[in-house]
N, C-alpha and C. Protein backbone atom coordinates (compact mmCIF):
# COMPACT_ATOMS: atom_id res chain seq x y z
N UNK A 1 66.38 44.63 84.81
CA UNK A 1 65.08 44.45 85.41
C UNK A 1 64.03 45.05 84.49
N UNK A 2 62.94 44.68 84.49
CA UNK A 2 61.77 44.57 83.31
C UNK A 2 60.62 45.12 84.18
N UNK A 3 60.02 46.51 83.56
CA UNK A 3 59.17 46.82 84.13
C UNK A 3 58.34 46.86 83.42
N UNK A 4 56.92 46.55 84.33
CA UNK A 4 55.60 46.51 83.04
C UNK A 4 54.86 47.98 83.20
N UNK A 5 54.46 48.47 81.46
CA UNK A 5 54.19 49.61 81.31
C UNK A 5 52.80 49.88 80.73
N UNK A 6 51.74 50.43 80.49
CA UNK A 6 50.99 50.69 79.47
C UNK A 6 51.40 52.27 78.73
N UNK A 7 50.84 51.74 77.60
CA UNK A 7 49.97 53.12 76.71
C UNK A 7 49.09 52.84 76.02
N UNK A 8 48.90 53.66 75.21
CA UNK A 8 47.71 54.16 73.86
C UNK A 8 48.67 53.72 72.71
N UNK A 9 47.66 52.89 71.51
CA UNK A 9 48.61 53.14 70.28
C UNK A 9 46.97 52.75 69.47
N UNK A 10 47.30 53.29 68.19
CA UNK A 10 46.59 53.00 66.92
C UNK A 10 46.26 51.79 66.97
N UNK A 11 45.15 50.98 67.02
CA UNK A 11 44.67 49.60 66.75
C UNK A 11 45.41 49.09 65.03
N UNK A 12 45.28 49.98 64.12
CA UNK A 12 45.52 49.22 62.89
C UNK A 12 47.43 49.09 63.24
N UNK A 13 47.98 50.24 63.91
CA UNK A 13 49.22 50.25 63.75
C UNK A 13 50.05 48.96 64.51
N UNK A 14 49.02 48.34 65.69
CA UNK A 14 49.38 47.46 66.56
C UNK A 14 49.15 46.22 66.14
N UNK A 15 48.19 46.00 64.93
CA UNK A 15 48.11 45.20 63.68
C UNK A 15 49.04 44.60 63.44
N UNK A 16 49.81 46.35 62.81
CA UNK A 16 50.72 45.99 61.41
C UNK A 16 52.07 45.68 62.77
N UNK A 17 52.35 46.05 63.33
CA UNK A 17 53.93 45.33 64.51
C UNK A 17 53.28 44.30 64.97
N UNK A 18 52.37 43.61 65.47
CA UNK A 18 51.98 42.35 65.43
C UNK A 18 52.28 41.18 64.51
N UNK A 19 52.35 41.91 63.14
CA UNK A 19 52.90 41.10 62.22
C UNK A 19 53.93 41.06 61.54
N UNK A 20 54.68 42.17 62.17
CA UNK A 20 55.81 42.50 61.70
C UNK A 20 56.53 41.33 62.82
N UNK A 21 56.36 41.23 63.85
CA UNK A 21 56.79 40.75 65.08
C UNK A 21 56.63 39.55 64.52
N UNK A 22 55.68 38.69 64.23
CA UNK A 22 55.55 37.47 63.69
C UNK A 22 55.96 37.29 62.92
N UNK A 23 56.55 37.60 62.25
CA UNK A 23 57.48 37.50 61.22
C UNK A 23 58.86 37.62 61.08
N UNK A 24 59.67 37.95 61.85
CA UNK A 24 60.63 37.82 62.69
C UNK A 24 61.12 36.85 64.25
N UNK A 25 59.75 36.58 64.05
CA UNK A 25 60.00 35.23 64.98
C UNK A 25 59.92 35.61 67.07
N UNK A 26 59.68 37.09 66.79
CA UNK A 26 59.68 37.83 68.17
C UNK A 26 58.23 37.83 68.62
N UNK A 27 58.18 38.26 70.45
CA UNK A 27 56.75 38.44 70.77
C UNK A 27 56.58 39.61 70.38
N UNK A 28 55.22 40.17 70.68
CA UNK A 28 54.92 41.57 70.33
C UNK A 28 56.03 42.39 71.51
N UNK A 29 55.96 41.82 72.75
CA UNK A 29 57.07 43.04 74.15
C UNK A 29 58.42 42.76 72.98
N UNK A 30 58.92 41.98 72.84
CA UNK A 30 60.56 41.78 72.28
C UNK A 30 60.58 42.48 71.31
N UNK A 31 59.43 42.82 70.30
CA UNK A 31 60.06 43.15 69.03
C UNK A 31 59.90 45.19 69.19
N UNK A 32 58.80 45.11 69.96
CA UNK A 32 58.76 46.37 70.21
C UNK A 32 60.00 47.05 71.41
N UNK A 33 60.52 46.49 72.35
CA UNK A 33 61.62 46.83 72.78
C UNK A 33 62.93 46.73 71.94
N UNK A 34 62.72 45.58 70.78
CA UNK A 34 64.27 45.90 69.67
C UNK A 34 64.06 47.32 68.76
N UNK A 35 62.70 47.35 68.70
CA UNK A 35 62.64 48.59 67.97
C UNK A 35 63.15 49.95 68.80
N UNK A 36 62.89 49.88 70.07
CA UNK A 36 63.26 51.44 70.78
C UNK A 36 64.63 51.40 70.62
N UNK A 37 65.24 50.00 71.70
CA UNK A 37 66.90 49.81 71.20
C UNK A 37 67.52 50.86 69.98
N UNK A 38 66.71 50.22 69.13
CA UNK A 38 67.21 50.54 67.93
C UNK A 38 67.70 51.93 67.16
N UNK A 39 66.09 52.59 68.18
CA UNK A 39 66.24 54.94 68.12
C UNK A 39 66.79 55.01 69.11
N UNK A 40 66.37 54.93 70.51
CA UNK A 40 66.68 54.75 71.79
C UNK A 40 67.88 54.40 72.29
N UNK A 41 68.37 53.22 72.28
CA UNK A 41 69.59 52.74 72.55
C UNK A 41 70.65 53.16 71.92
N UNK A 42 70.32 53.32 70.68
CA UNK A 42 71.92 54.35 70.43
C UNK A 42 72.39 55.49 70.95
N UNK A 43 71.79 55.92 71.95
CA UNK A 43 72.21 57.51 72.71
C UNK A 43 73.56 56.81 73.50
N UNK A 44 74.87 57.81 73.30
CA UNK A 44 75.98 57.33 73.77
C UNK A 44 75.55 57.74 75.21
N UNK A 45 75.82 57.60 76.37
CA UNK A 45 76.40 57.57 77.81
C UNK A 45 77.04 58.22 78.00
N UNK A 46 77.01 58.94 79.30
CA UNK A 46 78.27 59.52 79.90
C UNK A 46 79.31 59.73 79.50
N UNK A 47 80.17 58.51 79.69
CA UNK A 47 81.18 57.71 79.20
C UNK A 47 81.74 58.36 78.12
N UNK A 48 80.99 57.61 77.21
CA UNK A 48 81.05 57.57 75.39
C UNK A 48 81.39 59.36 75.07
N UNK A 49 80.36 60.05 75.48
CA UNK A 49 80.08 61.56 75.62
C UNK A 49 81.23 62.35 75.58
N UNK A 50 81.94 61.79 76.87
CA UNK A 50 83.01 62.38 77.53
C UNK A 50 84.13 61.98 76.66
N UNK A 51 84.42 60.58 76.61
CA UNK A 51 85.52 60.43 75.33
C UNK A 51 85.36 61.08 73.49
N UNK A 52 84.12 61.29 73.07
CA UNK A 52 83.53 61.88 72.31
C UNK A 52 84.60 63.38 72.32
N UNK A 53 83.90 63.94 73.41
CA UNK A 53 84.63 65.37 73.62
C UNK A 53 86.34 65.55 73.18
N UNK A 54 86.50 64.62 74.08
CA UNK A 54 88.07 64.45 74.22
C UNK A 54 88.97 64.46 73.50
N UNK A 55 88.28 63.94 72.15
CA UNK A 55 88.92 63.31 71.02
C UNK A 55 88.70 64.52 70.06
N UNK A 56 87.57 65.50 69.92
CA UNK A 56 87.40 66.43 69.44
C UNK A 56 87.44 67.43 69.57
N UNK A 57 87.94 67.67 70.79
CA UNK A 57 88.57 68.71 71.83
C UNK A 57 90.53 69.40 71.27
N UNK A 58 90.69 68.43 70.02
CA UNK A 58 92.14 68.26 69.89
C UNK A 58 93.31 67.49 71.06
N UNK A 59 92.86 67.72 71.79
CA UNK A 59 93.68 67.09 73.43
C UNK A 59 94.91 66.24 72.36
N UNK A 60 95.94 66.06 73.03
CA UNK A 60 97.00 64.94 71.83
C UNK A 60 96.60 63.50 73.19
N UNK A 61 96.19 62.84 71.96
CA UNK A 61 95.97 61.65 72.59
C UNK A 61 96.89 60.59 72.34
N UNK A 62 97.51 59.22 73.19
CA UNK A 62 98.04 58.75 72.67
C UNK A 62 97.88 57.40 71.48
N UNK A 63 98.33 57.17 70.32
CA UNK A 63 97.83 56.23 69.66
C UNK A 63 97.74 54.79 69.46
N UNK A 64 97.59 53.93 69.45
CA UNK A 64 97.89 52.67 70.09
C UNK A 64 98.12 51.87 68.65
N UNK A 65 99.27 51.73 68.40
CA UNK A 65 99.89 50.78 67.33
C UNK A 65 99.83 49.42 67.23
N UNK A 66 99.40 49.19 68.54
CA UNK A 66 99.26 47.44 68.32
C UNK A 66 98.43 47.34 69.34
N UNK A 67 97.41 46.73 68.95
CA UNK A 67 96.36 46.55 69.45
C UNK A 67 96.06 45.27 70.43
N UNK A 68 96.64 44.25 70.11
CA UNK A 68 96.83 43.58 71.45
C UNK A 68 98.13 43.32 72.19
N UNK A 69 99.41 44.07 71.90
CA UNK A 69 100.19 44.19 72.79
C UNK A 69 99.67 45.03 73.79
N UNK A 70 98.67 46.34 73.98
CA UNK A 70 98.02 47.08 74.17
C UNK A 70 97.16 46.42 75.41
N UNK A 71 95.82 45.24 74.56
CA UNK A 71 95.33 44.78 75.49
C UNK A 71 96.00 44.26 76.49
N UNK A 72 96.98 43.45 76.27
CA UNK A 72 97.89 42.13 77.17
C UNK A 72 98.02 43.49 77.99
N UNK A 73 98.85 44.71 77.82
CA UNK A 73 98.94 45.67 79.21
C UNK A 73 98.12 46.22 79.98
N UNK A 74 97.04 46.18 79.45
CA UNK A 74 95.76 46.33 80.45
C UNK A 74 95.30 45.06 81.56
N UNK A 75 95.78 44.34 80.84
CA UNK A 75 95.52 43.21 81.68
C UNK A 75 96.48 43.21 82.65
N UNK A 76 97.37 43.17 82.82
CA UNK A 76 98.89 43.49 83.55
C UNK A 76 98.47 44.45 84.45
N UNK A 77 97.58 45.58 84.01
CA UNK A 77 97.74 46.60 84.58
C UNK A 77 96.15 46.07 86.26
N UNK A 78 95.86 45.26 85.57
CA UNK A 78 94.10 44.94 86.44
C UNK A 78 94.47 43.56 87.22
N UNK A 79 95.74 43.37 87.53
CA UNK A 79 96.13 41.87 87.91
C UNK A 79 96.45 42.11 89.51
């Protein structure tokens, strides 16, 4: 879901991503939301965080040698 926002920015700077945006073929909202993505969106999650830890925690994890005999058992396992 897409919420509409304002701010403040530099007139010349809103210029220069105006044309940066046009030039890439994006609107000015798209290219400026790929840009946050881009700092922004890489922050891992929860998730990610927690397996992060886990793995650097030493914990003995187990290793997975084959990678889609692996998947096929997950699937098995969600059936």
């Amino acid at each position: 879901m897409k919420t509409q926002t304002a701010f403040r920015i530099d007139k010349a700077l809103l210029e220069l991503i105006k044309e940066k945006a046009k030039s890439t073929n994006r609107s000015l909202n798209n290219y400026v939301e790929y840009l946050l993505y881009q700092d922004v969106g890489k922050m891992p999650n929860d998730k990610t965080i927690k397996a992060i830890e886990e793995v650097e925690s030493g914990k003995e994890l187990t290793t997975i040698e084959n990678l889609k005999k692996y998947k096929k058992s997950l699937l098995k396992l969600n059936r």
